[in-house]
N, C-alpha and C. Protein backbone atom coordinates (compact mmCIF):
# COMPACT_ATOMS: atom_id res chain seq x y z
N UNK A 1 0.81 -1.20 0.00
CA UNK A 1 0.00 0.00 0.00
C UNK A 1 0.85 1.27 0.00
N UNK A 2 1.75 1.01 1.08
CA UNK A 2 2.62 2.11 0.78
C UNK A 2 3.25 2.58 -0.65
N UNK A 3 3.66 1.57 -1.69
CA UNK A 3 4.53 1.91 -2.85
C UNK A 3 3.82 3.29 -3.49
N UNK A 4 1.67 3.09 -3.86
CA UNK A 4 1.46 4.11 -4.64
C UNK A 4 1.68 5.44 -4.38
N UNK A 5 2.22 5.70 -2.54
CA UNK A 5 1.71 7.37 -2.16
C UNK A 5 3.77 7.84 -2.30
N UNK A 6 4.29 6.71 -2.16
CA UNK A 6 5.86 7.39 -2.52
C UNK A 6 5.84 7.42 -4.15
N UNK A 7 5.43 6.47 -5.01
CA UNK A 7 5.47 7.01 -6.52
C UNK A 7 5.42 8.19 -6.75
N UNK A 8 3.71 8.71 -5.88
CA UNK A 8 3.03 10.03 -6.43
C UNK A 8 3.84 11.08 -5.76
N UNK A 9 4.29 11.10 -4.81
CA UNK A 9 5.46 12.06 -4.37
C UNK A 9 6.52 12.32 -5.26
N UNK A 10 7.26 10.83 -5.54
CA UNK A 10 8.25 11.02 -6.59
C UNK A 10 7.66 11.98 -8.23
N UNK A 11 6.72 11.66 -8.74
CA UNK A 11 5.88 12.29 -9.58
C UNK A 11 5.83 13.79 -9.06
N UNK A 12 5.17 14.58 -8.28
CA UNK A 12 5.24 15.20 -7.83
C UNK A 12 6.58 16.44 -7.71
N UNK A 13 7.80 15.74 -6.80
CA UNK A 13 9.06 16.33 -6.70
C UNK A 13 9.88 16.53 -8.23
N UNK A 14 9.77 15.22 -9.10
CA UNK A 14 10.15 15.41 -10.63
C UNK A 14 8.98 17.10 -11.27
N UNK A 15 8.28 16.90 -11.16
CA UNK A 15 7.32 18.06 -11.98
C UNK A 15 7.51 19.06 -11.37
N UNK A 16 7.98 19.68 -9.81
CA UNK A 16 8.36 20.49 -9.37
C UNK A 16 9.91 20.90 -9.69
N UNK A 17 10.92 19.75 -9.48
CA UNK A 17 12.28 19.80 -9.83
C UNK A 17 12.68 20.33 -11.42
N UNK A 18 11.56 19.20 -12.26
CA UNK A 18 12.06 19.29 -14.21
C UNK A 18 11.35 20.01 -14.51
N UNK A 19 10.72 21.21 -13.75
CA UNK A 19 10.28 22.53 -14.76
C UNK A 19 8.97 21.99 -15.82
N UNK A 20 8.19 21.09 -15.31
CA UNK A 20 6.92 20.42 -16.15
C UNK A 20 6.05 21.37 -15.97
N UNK A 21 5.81 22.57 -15.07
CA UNK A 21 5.07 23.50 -14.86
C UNK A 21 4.93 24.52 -15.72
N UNK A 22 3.77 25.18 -16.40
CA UNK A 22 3.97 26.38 -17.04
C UNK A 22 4.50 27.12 -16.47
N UNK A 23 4.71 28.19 -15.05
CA UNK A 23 5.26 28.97 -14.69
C UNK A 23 6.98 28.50 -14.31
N UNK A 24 7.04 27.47 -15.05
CA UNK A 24 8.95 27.08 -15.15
C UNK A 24 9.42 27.50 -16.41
N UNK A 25 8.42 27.84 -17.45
CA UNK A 25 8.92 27.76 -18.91
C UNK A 25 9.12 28.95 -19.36
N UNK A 26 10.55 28.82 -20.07
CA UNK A 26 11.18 29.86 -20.54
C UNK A 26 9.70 31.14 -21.31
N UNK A 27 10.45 32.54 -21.72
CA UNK A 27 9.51 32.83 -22.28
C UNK A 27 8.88 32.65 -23.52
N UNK A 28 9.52 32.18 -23.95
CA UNK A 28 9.24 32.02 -25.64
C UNK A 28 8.17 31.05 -25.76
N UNK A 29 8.67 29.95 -24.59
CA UNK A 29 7.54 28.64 -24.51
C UNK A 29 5.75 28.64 -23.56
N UNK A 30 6.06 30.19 -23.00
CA UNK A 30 4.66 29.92 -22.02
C UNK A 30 3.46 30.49 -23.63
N UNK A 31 3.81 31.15 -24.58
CA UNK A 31 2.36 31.41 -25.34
C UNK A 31 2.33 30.27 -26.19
N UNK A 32 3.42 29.44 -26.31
CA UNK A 32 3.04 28.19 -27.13
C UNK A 32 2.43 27.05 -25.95
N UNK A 33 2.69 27.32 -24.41
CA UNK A 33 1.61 26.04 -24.09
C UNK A 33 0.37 27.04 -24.10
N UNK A 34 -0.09 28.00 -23.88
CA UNK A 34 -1.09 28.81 -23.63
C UNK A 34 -1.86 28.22 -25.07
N UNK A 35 -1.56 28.67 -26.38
CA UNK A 35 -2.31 28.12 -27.25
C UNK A 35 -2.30 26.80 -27.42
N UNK A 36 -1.69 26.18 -26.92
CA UNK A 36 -1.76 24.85 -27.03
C UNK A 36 -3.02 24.47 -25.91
N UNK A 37 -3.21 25.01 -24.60
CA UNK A 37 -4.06 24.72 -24.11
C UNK A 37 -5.34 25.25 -24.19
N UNK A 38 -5.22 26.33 -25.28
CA UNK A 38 -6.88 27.16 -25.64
C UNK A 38 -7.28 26.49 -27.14
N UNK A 39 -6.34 25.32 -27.99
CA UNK A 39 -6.55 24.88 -28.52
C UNK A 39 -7.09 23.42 -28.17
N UNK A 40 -6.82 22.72 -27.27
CA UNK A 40 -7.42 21.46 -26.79
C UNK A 40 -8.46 21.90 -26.06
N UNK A 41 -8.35 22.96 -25.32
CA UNK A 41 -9.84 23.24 -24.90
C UNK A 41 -10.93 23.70 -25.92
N UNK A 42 -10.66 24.58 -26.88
CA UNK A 42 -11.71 24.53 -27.97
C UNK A 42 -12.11 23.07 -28.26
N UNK A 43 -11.15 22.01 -28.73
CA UNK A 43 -11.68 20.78 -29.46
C UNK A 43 -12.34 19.83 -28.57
N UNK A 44 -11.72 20.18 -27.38
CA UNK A 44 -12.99 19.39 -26.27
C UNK A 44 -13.90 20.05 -25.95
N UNK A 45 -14.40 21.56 -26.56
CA UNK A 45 -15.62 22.34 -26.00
C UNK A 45 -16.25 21.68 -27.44
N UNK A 46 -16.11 21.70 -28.48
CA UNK A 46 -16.76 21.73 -29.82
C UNK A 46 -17.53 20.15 -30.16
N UNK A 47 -18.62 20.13 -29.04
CA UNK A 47 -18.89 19.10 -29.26
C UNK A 47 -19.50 18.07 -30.52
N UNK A 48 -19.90 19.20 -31.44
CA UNK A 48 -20.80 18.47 -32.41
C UNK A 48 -19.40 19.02 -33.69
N UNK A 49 -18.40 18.97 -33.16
CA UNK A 49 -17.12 19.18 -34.08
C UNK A 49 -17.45 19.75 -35.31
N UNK A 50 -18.04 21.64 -35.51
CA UNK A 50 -18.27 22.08 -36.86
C UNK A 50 -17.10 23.15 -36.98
N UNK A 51 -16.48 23.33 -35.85
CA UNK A 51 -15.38 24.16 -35.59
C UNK A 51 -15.79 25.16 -35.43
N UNK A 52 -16.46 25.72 -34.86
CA UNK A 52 -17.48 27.01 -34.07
C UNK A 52 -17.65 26.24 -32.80
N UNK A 53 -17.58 27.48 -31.71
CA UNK A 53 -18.02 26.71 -30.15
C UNK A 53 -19.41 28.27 -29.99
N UNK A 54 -20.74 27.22 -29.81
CA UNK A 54 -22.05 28.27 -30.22
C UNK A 54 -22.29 27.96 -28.39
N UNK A 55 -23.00 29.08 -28.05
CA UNK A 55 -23.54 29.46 -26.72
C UNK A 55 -23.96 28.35 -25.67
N UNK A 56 -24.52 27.48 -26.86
CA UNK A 56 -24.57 25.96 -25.68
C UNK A 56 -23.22 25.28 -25.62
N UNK A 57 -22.22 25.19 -26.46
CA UNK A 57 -21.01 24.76 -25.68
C UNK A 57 -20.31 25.17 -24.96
N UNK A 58 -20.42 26.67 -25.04
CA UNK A 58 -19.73 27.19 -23.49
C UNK A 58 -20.30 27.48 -21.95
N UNK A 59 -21.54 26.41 -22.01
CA UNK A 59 -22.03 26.43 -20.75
C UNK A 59 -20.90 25.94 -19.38
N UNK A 60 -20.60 26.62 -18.53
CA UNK A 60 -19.62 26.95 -17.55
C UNK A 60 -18.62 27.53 -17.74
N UNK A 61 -18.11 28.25 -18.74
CA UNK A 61 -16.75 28.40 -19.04
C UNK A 61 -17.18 30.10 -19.03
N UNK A 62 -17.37 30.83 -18.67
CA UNK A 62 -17.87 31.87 -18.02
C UNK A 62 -16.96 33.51 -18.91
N UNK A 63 -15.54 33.18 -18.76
CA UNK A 63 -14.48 33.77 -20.08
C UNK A 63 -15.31 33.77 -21.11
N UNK A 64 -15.14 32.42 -21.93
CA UNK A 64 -15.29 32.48 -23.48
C UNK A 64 -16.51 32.67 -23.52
N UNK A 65 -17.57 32.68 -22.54
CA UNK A 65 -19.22 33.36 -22.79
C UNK A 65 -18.88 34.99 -23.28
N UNK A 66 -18.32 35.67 -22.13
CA UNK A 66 -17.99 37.25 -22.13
C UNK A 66 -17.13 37.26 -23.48
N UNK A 67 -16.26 36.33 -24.00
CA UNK A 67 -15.33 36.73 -25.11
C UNK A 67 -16.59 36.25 -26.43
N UNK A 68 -17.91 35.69 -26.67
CA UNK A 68 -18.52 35.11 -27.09
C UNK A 68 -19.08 36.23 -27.93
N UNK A 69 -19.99 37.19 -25.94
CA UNK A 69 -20.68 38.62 -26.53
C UNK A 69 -19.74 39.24 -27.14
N UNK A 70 -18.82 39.37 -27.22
CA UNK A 70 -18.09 40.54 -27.65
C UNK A 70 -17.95 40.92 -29.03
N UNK A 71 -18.58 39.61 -29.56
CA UNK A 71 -18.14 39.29 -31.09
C UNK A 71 -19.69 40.02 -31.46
N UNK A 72 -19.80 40.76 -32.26
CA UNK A 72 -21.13 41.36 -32.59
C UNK A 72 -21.55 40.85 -33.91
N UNK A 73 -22.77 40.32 -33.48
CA UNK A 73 -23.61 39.82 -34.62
C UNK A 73 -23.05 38.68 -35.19
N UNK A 74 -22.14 38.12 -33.85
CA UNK A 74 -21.77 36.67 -34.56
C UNK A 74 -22.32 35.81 -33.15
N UNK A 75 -22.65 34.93 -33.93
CA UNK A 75 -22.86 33.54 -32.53
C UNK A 75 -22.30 33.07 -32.03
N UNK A 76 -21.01 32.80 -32.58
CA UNK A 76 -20.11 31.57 -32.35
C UNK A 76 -18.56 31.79 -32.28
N UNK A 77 -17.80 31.36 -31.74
CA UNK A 77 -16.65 31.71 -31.58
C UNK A 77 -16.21 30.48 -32.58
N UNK A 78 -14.43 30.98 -33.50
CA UNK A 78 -13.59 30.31 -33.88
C UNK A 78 -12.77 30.05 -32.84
N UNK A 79 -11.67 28.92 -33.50
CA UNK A 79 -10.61 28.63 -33.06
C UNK A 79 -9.64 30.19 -32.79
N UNK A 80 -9.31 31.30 -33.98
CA UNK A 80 -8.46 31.85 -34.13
C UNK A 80 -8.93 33.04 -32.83
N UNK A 81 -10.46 33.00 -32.32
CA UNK A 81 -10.86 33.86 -32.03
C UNK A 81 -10.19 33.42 -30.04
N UNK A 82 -9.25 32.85 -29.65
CA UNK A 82 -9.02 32.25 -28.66
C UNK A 82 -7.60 32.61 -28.53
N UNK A 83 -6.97 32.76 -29.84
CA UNK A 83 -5.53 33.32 -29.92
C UNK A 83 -5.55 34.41 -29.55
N UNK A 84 -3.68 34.77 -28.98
CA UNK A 84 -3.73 36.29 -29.04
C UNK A 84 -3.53 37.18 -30.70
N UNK A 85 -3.82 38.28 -30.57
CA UNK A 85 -4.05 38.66 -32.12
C UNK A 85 -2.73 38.45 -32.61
N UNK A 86 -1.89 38.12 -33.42
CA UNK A 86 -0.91 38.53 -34.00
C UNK A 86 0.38 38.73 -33.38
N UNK A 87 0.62 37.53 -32.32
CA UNK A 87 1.73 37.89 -31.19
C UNK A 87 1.67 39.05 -30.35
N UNK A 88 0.84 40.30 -30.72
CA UNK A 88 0.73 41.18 -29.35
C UNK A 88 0.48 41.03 -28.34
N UNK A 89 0.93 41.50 -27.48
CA UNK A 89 0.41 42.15 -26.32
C UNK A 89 -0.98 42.38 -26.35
N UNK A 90 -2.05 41.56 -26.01
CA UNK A 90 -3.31 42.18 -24.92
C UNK A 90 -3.78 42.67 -23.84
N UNK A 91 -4.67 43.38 -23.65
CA UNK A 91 -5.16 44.03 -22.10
C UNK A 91 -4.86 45.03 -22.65
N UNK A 92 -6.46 45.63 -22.40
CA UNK A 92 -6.01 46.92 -22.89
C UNK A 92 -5.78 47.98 -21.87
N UNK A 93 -6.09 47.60 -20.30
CA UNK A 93 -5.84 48.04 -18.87
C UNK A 93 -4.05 48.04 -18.61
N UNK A 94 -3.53 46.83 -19.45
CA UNK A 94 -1.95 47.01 -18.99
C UNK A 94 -1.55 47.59 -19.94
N UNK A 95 -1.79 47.83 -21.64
CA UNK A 95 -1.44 48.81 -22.20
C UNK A 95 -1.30 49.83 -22.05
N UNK A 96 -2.90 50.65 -21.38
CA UNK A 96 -2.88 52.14 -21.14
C UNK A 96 -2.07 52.26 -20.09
N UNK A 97 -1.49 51.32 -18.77
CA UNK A 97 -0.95 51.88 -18.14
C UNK A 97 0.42 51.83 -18.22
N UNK A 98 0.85 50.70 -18.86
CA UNK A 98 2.36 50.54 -19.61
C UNK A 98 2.55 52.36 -20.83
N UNK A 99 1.43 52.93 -21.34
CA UNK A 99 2.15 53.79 -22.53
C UNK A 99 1.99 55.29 -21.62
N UNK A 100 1.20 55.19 -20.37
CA UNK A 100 1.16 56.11 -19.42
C UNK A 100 2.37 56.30 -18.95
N UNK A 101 3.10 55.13 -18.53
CA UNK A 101 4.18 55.30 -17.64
C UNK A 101 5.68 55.61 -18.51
N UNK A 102 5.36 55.13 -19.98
CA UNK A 102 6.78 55.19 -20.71
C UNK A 102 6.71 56.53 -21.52
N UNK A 103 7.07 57.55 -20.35
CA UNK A 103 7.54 58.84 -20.62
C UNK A 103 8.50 59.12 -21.71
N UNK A 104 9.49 58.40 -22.42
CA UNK A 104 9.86 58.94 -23.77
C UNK A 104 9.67 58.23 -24.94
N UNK A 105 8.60 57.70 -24.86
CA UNK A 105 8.14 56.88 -25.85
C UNK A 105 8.83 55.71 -26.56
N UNK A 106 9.45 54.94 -25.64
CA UNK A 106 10.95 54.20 -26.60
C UNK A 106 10.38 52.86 -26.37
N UNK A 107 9.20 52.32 -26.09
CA UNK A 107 8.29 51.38 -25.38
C UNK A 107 9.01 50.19 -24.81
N UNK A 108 9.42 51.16 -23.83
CA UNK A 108 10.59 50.32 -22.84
C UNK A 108 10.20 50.83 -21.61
N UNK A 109 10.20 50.33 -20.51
CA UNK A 109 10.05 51.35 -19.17
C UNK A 109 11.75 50.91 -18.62
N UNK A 110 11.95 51.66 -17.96
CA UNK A 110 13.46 51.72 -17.14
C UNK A 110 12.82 51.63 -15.84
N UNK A 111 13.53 51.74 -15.26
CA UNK A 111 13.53 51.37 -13.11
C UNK A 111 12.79 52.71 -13.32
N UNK A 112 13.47 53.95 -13.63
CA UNK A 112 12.69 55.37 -13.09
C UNK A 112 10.73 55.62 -13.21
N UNK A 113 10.92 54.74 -14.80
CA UNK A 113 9.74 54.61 -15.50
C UNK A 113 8.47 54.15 -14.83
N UNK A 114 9.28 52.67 -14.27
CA UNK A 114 8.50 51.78 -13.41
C UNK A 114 7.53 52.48 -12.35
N UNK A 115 8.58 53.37 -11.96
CA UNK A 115 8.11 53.32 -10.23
C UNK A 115 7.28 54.33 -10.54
N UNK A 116 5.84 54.48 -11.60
CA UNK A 116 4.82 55.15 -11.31
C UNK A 116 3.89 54.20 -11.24
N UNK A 117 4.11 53.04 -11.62
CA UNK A 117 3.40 51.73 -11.06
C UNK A 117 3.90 50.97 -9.93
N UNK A 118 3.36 51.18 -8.67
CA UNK A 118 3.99 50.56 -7.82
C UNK A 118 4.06 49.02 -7.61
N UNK A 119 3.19 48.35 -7.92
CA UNK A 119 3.60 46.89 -8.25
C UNK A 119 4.83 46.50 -9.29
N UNK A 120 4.89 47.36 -10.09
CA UNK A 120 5.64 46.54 -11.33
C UNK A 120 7.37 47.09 -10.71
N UNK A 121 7.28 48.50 -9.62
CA UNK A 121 8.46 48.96 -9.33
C UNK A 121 9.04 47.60 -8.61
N UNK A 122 8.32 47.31 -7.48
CA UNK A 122 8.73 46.53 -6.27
C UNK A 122 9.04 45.04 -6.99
N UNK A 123 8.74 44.39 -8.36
CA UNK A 123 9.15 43.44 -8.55
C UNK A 123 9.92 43.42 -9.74
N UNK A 124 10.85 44.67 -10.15
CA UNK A 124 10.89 45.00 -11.61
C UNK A 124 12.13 43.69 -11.97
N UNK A 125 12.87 43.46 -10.67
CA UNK A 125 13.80 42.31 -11.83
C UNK A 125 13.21 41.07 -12.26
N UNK A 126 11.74 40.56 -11.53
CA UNK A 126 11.30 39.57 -12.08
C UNK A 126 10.53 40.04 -13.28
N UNK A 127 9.96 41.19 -13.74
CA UNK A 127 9.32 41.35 -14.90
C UNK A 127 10.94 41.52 -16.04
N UNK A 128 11.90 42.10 -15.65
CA UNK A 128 12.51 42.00 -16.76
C UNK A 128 13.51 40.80 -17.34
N UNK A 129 12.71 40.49 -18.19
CA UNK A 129 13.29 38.66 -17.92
C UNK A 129 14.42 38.23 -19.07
N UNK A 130 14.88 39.50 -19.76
CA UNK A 130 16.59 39.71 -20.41
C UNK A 130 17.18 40.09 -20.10
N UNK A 131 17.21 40.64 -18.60
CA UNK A 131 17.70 41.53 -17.83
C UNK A 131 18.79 42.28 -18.16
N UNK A 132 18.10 43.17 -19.23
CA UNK A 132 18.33 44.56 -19.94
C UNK A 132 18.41 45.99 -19.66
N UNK A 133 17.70 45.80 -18.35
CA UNK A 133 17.58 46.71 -17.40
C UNK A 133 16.21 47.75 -18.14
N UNK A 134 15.47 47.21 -18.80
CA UNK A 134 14.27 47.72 -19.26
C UNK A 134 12.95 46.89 -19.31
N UNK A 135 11.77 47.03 -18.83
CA UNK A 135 10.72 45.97 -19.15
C UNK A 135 10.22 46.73 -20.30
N UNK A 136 9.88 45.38 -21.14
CA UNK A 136 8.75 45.56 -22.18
C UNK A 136 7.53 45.41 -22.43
N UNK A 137 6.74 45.54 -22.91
CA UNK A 137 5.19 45.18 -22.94
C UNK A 137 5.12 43.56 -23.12
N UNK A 138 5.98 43.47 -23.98
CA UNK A 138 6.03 41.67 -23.91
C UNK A 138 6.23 40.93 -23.25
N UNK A 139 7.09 41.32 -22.56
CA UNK A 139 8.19 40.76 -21.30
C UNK A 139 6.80 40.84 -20.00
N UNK A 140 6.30 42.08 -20.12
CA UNK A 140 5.05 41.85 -19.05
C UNK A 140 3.85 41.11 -19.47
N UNK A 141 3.85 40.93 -20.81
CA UNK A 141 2.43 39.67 -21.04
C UNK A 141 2.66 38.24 -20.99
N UNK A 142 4.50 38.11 -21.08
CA UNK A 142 5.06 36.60 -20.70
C UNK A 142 4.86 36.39 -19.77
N UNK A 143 5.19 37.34 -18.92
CA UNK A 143 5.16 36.74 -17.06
C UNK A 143 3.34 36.65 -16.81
N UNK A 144 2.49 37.69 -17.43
CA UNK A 144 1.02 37.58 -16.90
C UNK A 144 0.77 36.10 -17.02
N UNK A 145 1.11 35.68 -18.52
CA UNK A 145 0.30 34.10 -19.12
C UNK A 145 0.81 33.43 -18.46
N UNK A 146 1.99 33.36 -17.90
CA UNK A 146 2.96 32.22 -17.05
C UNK A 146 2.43 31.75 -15.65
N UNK A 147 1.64 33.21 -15.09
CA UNK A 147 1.21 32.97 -13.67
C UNK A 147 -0.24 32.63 -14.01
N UNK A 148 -0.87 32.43 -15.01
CA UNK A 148 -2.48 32.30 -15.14
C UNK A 148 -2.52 31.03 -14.70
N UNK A 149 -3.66 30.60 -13.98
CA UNK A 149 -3.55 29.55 -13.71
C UNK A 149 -4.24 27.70 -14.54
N UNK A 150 -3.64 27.35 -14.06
CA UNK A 150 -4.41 26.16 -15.22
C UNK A 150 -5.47 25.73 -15.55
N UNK A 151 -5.99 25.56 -16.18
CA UNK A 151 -7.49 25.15 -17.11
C UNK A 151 -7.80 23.99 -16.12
N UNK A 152 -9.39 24.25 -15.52
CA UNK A 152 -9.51 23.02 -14.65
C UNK A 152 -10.11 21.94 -15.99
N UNK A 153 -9.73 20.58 -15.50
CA UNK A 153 -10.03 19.37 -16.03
C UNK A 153 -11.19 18.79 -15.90
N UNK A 154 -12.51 18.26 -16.93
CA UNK A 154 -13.31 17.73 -15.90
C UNK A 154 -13.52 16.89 -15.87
């Protein structure tokens, strides 16, 4: 009886130790599991597989309802409609306050820059993750997707 609860530990300490976690993965790799996981979740929401997810398949998923309305005069969400647009940066709340704070327009913030956001001052070497001594808008949407938390299973 004992063997299965030391396996799952061992399991456990490996996925904590080998970086199996999204918030272990470099940046380049957290928007490729991100679409990778808004892509298996579309194909397991799409139940009658026409590649549209329509108002009755997103019953509980409470996001892609609100991202659903948003689409005007459409019913149904695509696949592409789950991506971020075009590798940008989304939020348009951390935009305005990222182009607020980057006083010479070089869309970089520096340490001085930072500290009109006081969260982003107090943790600025973990947002700058080339440590360039500048954060970028990107560099702050890597770390957002990295800490999101995981898609529950059901």
């Amino acid at each position: 009886m004992a063997f299965p609860l030391r396996f799952g530990a061992v399991l456990v300490l490996l996925g904590m130790v080998g970086g199996l976690g999204p918030a272990m993965a470099g940046p380049g790799q957290t928007m490729r599991l991100y679409n990778n996981r808004m892509e298996a979740l579309f194909l397991r929401l799409d139940i009658n597989k026409d590649g549209r997810l329509d108002a009755g398949e997103l019953k509980g998923h409470r996001a892609l309802r609100r991202r659903l309305k948003r689409k005007k005069g459409r019913q149904y969400l695509l696949i592409d409609d789950l991506k971020p647009s075009a590798g940008q940066p989304g939020g348009r709340r951390l935009k305005r306050r990222f182009h607020r704070a980057d006083s010479d327009r070089d869309q970089r913030l520096s340490r001085v820059e930072a500290a009109s956001i006081p969260w982003l001052s107090r943790q600025f070497e973990g947002f700058d993750l080339n440590r360039d001594g500048h954060i970028t808008l990107q560099e702050l949407w890597e770390v957002q997707r990295s800490l999101a938390p995981p898609q529950r299973r059901p």
